[in-house]
Protein backbone atom coordinates (compact mmCIF):
# COMPACT_ATOMS: atom_id res chain seq x y z
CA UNK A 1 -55.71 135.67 7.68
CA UNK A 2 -58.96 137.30 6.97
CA UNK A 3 -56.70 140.60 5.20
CA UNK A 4 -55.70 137.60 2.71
CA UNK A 5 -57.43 135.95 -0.31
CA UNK A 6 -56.26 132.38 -0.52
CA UNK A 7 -57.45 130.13 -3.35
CA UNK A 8 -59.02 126.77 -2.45
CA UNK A 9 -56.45 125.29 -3.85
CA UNK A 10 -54.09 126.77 -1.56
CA UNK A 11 -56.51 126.86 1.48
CA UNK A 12 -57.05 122.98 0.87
CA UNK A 13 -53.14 122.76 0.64
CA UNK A 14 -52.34 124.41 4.00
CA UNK A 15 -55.02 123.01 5.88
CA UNK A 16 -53.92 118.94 4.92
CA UNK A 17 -50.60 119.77 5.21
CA UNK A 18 -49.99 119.42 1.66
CA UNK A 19 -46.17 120.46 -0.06
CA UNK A 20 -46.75 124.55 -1.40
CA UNK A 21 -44.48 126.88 -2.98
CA UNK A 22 -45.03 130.51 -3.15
CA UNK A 23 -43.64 132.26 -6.24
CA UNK A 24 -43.48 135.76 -7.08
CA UNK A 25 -45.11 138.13 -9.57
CA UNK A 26 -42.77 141.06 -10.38
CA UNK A 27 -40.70 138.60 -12.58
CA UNK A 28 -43.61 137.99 -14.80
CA UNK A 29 -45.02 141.47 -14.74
CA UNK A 30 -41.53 143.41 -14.95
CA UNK A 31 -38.89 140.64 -15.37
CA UNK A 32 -39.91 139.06 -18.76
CA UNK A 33 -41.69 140.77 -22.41
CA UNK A 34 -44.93 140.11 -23.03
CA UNK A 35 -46.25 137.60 -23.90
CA UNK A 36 -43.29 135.14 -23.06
CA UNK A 37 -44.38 136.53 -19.31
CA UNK A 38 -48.07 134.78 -19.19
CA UNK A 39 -46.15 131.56 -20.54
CA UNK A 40 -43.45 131.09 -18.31
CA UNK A 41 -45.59 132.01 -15.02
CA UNK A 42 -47.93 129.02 -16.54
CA UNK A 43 -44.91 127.20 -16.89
CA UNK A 44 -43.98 127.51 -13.51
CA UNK A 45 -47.16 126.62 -12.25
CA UNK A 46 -46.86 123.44 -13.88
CA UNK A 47 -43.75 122.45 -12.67
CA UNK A 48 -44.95 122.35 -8.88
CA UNK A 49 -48.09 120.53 -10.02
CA UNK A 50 -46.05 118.09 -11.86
CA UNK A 51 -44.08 117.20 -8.65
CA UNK A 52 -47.42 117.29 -6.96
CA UNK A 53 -46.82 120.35 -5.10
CA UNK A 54 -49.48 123.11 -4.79
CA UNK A 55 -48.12 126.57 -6.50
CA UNK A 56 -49.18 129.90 -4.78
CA UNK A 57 -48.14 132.73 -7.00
CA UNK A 58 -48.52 136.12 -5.13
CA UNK A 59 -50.11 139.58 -6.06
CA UNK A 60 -52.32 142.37 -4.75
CA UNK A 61 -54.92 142.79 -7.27
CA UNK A 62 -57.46 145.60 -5.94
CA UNK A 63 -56.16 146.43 -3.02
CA UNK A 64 -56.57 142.47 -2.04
CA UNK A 65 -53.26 140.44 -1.54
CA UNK A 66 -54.02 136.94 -3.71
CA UNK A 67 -52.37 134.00 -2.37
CA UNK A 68 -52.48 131.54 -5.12
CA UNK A 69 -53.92 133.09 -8.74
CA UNK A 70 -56.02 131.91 -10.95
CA UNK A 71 -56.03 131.81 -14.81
CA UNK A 72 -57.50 135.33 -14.92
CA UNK A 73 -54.82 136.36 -11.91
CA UNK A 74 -52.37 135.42 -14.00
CA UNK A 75 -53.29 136.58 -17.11
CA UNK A 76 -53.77 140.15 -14.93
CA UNK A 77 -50.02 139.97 -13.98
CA UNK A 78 -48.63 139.65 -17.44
CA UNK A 79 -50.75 141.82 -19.29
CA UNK A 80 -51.84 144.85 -17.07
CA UNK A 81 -49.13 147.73 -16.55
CA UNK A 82 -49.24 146.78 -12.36
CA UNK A 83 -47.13 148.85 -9.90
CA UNK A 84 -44.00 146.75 -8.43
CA UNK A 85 -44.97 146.76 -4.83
CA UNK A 86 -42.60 145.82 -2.03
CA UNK A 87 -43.50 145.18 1.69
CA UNK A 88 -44.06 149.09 2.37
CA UNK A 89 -46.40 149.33 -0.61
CA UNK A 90 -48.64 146.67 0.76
CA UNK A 91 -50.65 148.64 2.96
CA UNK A 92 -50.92 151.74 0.34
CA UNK A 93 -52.49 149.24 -2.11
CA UNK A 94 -54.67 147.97 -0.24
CA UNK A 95 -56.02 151.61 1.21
CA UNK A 96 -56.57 152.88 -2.09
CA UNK A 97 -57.58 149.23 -3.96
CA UNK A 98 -55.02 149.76 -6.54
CA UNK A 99 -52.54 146.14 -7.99
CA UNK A 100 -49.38 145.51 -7.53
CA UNK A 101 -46.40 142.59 -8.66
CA UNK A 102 -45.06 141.54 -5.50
CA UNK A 103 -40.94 141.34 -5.25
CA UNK A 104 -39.31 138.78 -3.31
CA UNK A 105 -39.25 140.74 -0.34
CA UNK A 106 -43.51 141.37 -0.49
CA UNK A 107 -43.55 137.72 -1.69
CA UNK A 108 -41.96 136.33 0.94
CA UNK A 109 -44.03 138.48 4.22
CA UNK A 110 -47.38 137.87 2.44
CA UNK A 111 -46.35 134.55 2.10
CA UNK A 112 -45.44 133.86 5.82
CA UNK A 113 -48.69 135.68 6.83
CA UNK A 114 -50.54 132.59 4.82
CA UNK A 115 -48.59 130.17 6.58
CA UNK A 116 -46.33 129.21 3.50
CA UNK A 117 -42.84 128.42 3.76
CA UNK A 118 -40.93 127.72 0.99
CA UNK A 119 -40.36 130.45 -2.15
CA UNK A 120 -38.52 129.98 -5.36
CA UNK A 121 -37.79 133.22 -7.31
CA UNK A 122 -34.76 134.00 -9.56
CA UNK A 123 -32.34 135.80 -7.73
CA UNK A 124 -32.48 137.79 -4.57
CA UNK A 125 -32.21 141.49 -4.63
CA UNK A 126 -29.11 142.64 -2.59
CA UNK A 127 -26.59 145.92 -2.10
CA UNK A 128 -26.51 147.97 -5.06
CA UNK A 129 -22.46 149.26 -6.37
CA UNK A 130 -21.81 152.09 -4.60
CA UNK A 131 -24.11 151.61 -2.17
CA UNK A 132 -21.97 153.53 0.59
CA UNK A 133 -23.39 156.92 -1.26
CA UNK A 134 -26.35 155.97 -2.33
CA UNK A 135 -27.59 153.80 0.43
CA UNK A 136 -29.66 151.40 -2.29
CA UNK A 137 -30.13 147.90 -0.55
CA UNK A 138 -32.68 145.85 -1.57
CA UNK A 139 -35.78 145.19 1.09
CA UNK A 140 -35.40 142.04 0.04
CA UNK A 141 -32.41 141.61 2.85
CA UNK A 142 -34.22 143.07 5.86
CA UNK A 143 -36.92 141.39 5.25
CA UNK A 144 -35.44 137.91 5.32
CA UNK A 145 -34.11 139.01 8.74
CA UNK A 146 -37.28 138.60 10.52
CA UNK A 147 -39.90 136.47 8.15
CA UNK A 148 -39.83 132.93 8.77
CA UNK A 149 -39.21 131.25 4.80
CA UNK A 150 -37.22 129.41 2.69
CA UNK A 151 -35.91 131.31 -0.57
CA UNK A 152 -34.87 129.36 -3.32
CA UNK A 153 -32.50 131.92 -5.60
CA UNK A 154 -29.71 131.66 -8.01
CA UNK A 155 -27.54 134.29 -5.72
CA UNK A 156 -27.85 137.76 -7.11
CA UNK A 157 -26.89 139.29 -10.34
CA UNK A 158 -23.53 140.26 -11.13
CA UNK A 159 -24.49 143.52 -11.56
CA UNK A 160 -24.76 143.94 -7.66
CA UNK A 161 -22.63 144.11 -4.80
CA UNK A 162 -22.23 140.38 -4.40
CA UNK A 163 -19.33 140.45 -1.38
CA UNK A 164 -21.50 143.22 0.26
CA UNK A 165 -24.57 141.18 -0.13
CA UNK A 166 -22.97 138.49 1.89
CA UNK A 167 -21.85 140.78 4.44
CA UNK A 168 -25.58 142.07 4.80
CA UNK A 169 -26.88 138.38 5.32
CA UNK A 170 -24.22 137.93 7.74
CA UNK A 171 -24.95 140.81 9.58
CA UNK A 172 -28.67 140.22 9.74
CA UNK A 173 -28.34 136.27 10.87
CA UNK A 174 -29.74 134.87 7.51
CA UNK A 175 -28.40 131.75 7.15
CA UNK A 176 -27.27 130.84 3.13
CA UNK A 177 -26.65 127.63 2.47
CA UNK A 178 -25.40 126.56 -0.72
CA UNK A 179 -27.27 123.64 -2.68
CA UNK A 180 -24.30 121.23 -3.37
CA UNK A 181 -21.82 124.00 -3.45
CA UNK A 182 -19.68 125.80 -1.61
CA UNK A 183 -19.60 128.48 -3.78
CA UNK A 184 -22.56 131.35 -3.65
CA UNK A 185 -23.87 131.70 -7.69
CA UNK A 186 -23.84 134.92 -9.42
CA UNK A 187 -27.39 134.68 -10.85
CA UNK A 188 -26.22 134.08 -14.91
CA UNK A 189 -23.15 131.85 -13.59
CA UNK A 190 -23.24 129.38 -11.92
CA UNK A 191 -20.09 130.75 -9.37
CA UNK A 192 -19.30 134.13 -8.51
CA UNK A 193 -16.10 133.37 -6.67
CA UNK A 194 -17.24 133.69 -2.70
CA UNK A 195 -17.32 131.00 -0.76
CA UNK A 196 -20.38 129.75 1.38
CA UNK A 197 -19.42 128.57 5.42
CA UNK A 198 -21.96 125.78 4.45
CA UNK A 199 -23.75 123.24 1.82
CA UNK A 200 -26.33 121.08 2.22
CA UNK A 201 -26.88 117.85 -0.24
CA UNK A 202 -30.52 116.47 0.04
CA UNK A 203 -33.78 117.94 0.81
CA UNK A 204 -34.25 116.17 3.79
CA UNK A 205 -31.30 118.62 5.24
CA UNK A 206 -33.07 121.65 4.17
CA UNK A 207 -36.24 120.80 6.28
CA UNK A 208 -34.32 119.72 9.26
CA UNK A 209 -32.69 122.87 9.64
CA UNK A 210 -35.84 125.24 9.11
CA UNK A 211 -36.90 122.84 11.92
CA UNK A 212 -33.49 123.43 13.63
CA UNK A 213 -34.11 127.48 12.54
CA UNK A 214 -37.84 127.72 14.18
CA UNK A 215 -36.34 126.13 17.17
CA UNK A 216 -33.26 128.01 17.80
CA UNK A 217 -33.42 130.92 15.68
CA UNK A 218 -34.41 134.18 15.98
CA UNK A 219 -37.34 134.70 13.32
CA UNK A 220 -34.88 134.85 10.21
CA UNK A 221 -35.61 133.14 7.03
CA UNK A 222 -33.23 131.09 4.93
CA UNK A 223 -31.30 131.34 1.73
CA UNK A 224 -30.81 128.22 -0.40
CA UNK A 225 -27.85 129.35 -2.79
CA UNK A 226 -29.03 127.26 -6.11
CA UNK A 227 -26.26 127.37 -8.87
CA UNK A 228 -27.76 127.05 -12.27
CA UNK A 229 -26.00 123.96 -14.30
CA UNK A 230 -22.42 124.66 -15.71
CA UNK A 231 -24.04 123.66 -18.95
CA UNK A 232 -26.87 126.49 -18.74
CA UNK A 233 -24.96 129.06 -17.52
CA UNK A 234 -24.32 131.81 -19.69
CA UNK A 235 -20.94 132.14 -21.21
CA UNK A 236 -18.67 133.48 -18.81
CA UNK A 237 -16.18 136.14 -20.76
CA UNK A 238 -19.38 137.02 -23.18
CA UNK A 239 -21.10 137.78 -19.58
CA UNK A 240 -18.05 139.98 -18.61
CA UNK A 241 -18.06 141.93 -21.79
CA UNK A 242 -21.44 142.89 -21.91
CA UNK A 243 -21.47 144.01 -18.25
CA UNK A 244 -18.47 146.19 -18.96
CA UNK A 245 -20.05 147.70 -22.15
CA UNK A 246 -23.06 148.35 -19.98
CA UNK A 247 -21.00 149.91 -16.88
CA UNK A 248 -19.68 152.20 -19.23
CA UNK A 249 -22.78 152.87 -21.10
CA UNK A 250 -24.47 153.50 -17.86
CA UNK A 251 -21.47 155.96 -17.08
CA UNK A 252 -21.96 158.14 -20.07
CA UNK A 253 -25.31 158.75 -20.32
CA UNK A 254 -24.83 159.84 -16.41
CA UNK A 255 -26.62 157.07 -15.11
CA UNK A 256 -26.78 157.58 -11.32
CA UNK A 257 -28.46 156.15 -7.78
CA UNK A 258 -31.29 153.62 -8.10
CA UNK A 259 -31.94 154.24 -12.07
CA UNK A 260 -28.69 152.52 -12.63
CA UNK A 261 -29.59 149.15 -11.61
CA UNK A 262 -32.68 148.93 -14.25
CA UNK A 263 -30.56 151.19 -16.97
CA UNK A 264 -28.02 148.16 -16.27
CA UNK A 265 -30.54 145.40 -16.51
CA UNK A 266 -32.43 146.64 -19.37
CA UNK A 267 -29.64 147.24 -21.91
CA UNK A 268 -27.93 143.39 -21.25
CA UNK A 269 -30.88 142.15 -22.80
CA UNK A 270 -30.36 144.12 -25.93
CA UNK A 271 -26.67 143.84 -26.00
CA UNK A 272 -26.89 140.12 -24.74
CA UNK A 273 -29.82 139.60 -28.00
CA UNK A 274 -31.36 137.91 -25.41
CA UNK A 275 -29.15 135.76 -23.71
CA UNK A 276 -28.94 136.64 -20.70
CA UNK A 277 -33.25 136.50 -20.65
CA UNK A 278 -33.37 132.63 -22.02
CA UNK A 279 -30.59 132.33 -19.00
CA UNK A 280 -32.88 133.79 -16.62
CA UNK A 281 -35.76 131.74 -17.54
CA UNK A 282 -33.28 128.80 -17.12
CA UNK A 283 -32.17 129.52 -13.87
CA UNK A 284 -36.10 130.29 -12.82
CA UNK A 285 -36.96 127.00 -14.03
CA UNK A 286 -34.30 125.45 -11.91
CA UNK A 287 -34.90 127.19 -8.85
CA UNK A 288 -38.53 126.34 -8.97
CA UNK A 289 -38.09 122.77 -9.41
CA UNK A 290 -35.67 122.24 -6.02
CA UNK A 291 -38.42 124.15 -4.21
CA UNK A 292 -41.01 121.78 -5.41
CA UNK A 293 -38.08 119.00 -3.42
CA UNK A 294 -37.75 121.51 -0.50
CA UNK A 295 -41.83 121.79 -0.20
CA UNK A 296 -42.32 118.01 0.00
CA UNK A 297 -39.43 117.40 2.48
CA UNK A 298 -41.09 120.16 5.07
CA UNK A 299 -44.54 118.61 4.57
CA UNK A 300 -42.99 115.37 5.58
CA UNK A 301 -41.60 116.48 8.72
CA UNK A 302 -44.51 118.33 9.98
């Protein structure tokens, strides 16, 4: 792991066996406004360590990829215009010593390379609408397919392919198992109307079948499908107006390919006057919390 700068905290924390969550960076550095960004990645921090459950957030900062930040990492994510690196900008960064938010899918490699495995984000990236022209998938997908971690996401947002998503995961042997549902979320709402071949009700169950998956799997990580509460979602027919004033706004200022998704993303917030951002944070909050659960089951049965 010498290509990797862990912080004693997290060193300490993988070398005793201690519970460890990795969480992402591109939600504070692209995902939330300044400086509600430096906040709620503090805030997130402190959740773990309130469960007592080391917190590894993840970014390349000069070429180096950080596992575990801190206060000056952090404040570098949420304040410094950082590219939004994926696995295949890893390498580049670090050749040319230049910083990067990691997504999920650069989250989750650089955090199997450290040994970590359990990661709470948001929601998963997935297959973009119209995806059959455009080819737009996420990385996020393939990269679950072979990296050996536990992703903690509120399903994907609406404004994806969500039964094409599902097909994906299928396709590529990622397990998704729904946390006390059936039913996989749609990111703001707490169902999207697919059903899940599985659930799973404690976090005991979660750990025994990563066990189960290092034994008898083939490399793939695991999805744990985490609804946000009914009574947090956001309002279900204000959600489905504002996506359909957005489709169409996207549609008539020629919105096309891979711009559409952040076009898409960009103007809920406005039209939503925030909404669907205090959601997000919501649903983040949640997410982070099971993983904290998740973290200290797998310590247990190691």
């Amino acid at each position: 792991m010498d290509q990797l700068k862990l912080s004693a905290e997290v060193e300490r924390a993988l070398q005793e066996n201690l519970p460890i969550v990795a969480l992402e960076s591109t939600i504070i550095s692209h995902g939330l406004p300044r400086p509600r960004n430096l906040e709620a990645a503090r805030e997130f921090e402190e959740i773990l360590r309130s469960k007592g459950v080391v917190p590894a957030t993840i970014a390349i900062l000069d070429g180096v990829p950080n596992i575990g930040l801190d206060a000056e990492g952090l404040d570098r994510i949420a304040n410094e215009d950082l590219a939004k690196a994926s696995v295949r900008d890893i390498p580049t960064l670090r050749a040319l010593g230049k910083s990067g938010a990691t997504t999920v899918a650069a989250t989750a490699h650089l955090a199997s390379l450290a040994g970590i495995r359990v990661f709470a984000t948001g929601g998963l990236g997935g297959v973009h609408r119209g995806a059959s022209s455009t080819f737009d998938e996420s990385a996020d997908l393939t990269t679950l397919a072979n990296t050996r971690i536990t992703v903690v996401a509120a399903g994907v947002k609406s404004v994806l392919d969500i039964p094409a998503t599902l097909e994906r995961l299928e396709t590529l042997s990622v397990p998704v198992i729904g946390w006390r549902t059936r039913e996989f979320p749609a990111f703001w709402l707490t169902k999207s109307g697919y059903t899940l071949d599985w659930s799973v009700d404690s976090a005991d169950e979660v750990a025994l079948l990563m066990q189960a998956q290092d034994d008898l799997g083939g490399g793939q990580g695991i999805v744990v499908a985490n609804p946000i509460p009914v009574e947090k979602q956001w309002d279900p027919a204000e959600h489905d107006r504002v996506l359909e004033i957005a489709f169409r706004a996207a549609d008539t200022a020629g919105i096309t390919g891979k711009a559409v998704t952040p076009f898409l993303l960009g103007f809920i917030v406005e039209e939503s006057k925030g909404k669907s951002l205090e959601v997000n944070l919501d649903l983040a909050r949640n997410n982070v919390s099971l993983a904290g659960e998740l973290a200290k089951a797998w310590a247990a049965i190691q």
